[in-house]
Protein backbone atom coordinates (compact mmCIF):
# COMPACT_ATOMS: atom_id res chain seq x y z
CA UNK A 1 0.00 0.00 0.00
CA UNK A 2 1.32 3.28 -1.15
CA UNK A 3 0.33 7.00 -1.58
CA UNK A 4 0.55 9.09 -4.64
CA UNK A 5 0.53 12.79 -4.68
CA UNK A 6 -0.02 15.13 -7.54
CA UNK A 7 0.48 18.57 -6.02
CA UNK A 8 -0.16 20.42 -9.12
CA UNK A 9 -1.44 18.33 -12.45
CA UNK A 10 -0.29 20.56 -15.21
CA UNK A 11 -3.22 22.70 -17.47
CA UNK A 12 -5.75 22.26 -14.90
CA UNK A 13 -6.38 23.93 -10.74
CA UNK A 14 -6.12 20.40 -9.65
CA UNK A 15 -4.55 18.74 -6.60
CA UNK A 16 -4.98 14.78 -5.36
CA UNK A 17 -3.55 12.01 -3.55
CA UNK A 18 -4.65 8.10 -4.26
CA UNK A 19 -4.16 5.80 -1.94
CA UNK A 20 -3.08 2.35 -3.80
CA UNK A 21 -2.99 -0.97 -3.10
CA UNK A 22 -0.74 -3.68 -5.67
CA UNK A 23 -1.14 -7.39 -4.76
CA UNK A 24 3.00 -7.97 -5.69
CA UNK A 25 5.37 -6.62 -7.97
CA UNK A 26 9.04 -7.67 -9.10
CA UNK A 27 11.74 -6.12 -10.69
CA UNK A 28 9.79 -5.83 -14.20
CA UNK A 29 5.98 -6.18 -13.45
CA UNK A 30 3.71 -4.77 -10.53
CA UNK A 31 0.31 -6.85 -10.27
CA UNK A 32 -2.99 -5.39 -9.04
CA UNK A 33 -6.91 -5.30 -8.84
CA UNK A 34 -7.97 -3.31 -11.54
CA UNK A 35 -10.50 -0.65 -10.84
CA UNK A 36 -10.39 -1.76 -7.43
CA UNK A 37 -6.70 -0.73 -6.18
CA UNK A 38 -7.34 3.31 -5.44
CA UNK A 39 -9.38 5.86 -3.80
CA UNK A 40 -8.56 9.23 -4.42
CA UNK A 41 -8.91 12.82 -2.37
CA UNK A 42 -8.86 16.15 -3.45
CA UNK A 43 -5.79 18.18 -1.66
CA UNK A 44 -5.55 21.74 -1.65
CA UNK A 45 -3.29 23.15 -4.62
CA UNK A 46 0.31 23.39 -3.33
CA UNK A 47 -0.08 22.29 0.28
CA UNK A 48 2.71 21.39 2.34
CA UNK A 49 1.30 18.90 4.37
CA UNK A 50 -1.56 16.10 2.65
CA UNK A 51 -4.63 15.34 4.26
CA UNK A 52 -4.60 11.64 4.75
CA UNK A 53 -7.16 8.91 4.62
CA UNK A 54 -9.54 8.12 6.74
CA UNK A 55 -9.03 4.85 8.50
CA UNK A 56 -12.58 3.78 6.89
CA UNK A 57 -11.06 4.71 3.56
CA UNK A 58 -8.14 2.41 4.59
CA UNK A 59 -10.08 -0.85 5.69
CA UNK A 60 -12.47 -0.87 2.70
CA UNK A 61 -9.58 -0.42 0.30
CA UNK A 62 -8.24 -3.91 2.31
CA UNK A 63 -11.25 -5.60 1.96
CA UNK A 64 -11.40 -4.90 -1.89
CA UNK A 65 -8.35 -5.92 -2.01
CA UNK A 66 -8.65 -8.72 -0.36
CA UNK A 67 -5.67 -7.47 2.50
CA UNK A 68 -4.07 -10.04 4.87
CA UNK A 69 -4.93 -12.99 2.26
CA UNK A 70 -2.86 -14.94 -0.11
CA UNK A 71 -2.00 -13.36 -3.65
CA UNK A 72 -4.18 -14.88 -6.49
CA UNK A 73 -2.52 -13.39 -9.50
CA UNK A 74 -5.95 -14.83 -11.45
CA UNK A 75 -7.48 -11.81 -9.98
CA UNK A 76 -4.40 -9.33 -11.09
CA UNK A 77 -3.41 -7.16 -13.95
CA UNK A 78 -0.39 -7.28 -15.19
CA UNK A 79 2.12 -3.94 -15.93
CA UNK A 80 5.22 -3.47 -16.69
CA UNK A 81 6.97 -0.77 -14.12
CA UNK A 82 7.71 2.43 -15.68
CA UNK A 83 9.81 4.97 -14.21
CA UNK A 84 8.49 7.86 -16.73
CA UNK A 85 4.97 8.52 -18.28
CA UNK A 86 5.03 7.07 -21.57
CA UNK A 87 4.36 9.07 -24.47
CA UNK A 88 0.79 8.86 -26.61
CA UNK A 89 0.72 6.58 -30.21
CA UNK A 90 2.92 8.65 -33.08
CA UNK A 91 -1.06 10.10 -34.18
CA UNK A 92 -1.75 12.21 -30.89
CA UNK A 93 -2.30 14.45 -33.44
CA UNK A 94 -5.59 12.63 -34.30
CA UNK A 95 -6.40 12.12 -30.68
CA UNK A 96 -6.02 15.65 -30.19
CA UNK A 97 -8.08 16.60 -33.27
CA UNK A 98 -10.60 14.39 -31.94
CA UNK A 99 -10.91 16.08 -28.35
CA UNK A 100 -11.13 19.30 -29.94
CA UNK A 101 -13.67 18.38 -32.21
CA UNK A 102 -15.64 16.11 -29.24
CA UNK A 103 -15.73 19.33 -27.02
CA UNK A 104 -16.03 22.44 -29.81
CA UNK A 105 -12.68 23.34 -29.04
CA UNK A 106 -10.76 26.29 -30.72
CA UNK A 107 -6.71 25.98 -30.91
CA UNK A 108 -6.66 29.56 -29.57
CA UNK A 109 -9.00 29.51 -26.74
CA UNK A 110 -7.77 26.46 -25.34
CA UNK A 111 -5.00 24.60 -23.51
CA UNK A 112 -5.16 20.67 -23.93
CA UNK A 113 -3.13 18.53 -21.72
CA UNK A 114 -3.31 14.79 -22.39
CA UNK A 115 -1.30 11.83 -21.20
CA UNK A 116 -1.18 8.02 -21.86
CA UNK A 117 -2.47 6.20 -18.93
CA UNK A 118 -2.32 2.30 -20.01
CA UNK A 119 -3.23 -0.26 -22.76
CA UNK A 120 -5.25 -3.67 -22.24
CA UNK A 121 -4.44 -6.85 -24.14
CA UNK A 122 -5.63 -6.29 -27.54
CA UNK A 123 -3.60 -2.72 -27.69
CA UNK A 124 -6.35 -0.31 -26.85
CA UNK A 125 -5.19 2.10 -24.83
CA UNK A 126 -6.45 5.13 -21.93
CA UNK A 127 -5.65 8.18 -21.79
CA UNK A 128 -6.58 10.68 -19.85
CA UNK A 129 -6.36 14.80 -19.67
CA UNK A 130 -7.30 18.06 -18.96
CA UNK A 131 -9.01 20.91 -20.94
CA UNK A 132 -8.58 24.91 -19.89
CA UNK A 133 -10.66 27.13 -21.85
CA UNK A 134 -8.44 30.77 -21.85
CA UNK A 135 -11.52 32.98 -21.75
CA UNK A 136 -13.21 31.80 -19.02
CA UNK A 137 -11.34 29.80 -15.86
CA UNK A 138 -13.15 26.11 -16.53
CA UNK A 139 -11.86 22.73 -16.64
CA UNK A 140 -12.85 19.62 -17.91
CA UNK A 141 -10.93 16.36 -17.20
CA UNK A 142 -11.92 13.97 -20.12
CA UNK A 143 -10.70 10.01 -20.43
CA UNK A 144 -10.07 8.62 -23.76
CA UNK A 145 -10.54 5.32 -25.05
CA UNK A 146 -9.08 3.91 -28.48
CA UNK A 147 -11.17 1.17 -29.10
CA UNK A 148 -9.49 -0.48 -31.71
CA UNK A 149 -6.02 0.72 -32.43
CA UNK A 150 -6.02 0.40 -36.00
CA UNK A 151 -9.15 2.27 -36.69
CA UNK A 152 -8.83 6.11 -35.36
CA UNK A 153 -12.77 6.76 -35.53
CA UNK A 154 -13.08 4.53 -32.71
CA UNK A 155 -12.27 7.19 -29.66
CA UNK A 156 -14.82 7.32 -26.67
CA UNK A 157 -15.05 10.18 -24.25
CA UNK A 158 -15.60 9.86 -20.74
CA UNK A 159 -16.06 13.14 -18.21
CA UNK A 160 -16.07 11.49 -14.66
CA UNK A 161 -19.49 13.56 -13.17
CA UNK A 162 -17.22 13.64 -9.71
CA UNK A 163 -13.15 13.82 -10.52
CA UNK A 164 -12.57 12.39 -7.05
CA UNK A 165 -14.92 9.47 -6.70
CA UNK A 166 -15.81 8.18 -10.33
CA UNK A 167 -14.51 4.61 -9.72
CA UNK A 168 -17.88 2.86 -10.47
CA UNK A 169 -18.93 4.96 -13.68
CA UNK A 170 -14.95 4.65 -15.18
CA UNK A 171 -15.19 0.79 -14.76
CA UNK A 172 -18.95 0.49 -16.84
CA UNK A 173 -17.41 3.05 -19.70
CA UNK A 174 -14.82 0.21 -19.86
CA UNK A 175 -16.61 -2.47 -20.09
CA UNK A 176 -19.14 -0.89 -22.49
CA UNK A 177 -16.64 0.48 -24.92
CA UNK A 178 -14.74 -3.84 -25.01
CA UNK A 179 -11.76 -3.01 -22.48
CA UNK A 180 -10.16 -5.93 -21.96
CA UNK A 181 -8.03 -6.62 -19.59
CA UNK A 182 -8.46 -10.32 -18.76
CA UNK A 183 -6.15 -11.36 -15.76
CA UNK A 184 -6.58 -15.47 -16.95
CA UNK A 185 -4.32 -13.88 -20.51
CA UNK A 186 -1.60 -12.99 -18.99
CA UNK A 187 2.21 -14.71 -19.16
């Protein structure tokens, strides 16, 4: 169990710590309950002390997470460990096109932030990002999905309706849209 803290996320008035639970990792891979490894809180933009988690926050991340028990991997995802963000598909170009079209975006009003989150099995991938609008002070934070990597057309929008508790609604867009992520396919 670890914290992460994002003190400032870049483009957008946003500050949040996620409390996160992985089930094992090694040198290469770190294995975990998708969808069910996080919560996340809101912080105050630039504070230097967190707010931590309640300890009912704590024991009902456990219990998803089935805490104190033996690892079943059958349950886990698989990812490599990273030590840097990696970078969108060579057409974030599209992608970008595509959120500015998806939210009647103009290139000079607006400041788009995006970043590559993860990919499931068959190579579709999340991202995720923020949107500023210049002439007014409001944010969106949109997910992306690539449904099928080899046709473009296929990106699905998501705006969580609550950044810091949209857990249940992210998982159903998933599904919905054929993320795959099947624990049983991994090596």
């Amino acid at each position: 169990m670890f914290t992460y803290y994002e003190r400032y996320y870049s483009g957008a008035n946003l500050s949040f710590s996620a409390l996160i639970i992985s089930q094992q990792s090694s040198e290469e891979y770190v294995y975990y309950y998708e969808d069910d490894n996080y919560i996340i809180m809101k912080q105050e933009l630039f504070a230097s002390k967190i707010q931590g988690f309640s300890d009912e926050n704590l024991e009902s991340l456990k219990l998803l997470n089935d805490w104190n028990k033996e690892v079943d991997l059958n349950k886990c995802v698989k990812k490599t460990i990273t030590n840097r963000k990696p970078d969108f598909p060579s057409y974030s170009e599209i992608i970008k096109e595509s959120i500015y079209d998806e939210f009647n975006l103009s290139d000079k009003e607006n400041n788009v932030f995006t970043h590559y989150l993860t990919t499931d099995l068959k190579g579709n991938f999340i991202g995720y990002g923020s949107i500023r609008k210049t002439s007014e002070d409001y944010n969106y934070f949109a997910f992306l999905v690539l449904i099928d990597n080899d046709k473009l057309d296929k990106i699905h929008f998501f705006v969580p309706s609550n950044l810091y508790d949209y857990k249940n609604e992210f998982k159903y867009f998933k599904e919905s849209n054929g993320w795959n992520n099947n624990s049983n396919a991994f090596s």
